[in-house]
Protein backbone atom coordinates (compact mmCIF):
# COMPACT_ATOMS: atom_id res chain seq x y z
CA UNK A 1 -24.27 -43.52 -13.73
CA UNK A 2 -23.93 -44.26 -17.50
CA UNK A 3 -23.51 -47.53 -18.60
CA UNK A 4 -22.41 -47.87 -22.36
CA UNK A 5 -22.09 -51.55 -24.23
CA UNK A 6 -20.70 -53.01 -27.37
CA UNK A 7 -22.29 -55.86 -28.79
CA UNK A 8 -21.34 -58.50 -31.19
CA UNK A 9 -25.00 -59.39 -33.00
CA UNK A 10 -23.03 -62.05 -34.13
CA UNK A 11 -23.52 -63.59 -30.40
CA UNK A 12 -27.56 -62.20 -29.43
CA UNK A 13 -30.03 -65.45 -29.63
CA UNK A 14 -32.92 -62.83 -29.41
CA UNK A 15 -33.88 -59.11 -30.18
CA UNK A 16 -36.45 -57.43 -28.22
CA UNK A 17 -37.70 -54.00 -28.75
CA UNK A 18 -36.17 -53.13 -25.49
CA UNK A 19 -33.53 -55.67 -24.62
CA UNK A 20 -31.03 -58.08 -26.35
CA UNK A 21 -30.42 -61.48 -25.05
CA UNK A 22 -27.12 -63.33 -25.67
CA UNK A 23 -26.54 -66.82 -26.35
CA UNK A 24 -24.72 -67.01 -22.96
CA UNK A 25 -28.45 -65.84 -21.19
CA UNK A 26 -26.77 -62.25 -20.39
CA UNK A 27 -29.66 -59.63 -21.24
CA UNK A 28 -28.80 -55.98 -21.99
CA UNK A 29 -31.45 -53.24 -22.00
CA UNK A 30 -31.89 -51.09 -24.97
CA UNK A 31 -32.62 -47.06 -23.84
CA UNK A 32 -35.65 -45.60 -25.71
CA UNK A 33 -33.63 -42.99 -27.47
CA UNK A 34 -31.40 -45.98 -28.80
CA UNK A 35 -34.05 -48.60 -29.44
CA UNK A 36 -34.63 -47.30 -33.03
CA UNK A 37 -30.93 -46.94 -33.79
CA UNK A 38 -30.57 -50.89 -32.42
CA UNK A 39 -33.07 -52.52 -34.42
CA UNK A 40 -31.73 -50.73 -37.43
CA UNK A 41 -28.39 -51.77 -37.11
CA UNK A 42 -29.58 -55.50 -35.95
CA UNK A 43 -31.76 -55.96 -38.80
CA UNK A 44 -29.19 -54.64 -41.33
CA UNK A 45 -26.87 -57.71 -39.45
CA UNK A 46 -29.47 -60.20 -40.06
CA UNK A 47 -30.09 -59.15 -43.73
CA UNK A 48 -26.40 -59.30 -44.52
CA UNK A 49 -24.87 -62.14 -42.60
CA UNK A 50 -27.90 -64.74 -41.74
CA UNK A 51 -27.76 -67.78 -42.76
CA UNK A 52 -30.69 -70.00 -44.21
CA UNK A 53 -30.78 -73.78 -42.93
């Protein structure tokens, strides 16, 4: 059975080449065929909305 998410980077504490983890502890698996898709998209997030303390 396919199992398809949405994710708001806005709420993943950490990226892993195969899995995201949310703030809330939730982890999410990233397929292989998607992984390179993910970190694109997460690392144009990071570049565009992170914030520098």
């Amino acid at each position: 059975m396919h199992k398809g998410y949405i994710i708001n980077f806005q709420f993943v504490e950490h990226y892993y080449k195969e899995r995201l983890v949310l703030f809330c502890g939730k982890e999410f698996q990233i397929s292989k065929r998607k992984q390179k898709e993910v970190k694109k998209h997460y690392f144009e997030y990071i570049t565009k909305y992170a914030k520098v303390i």
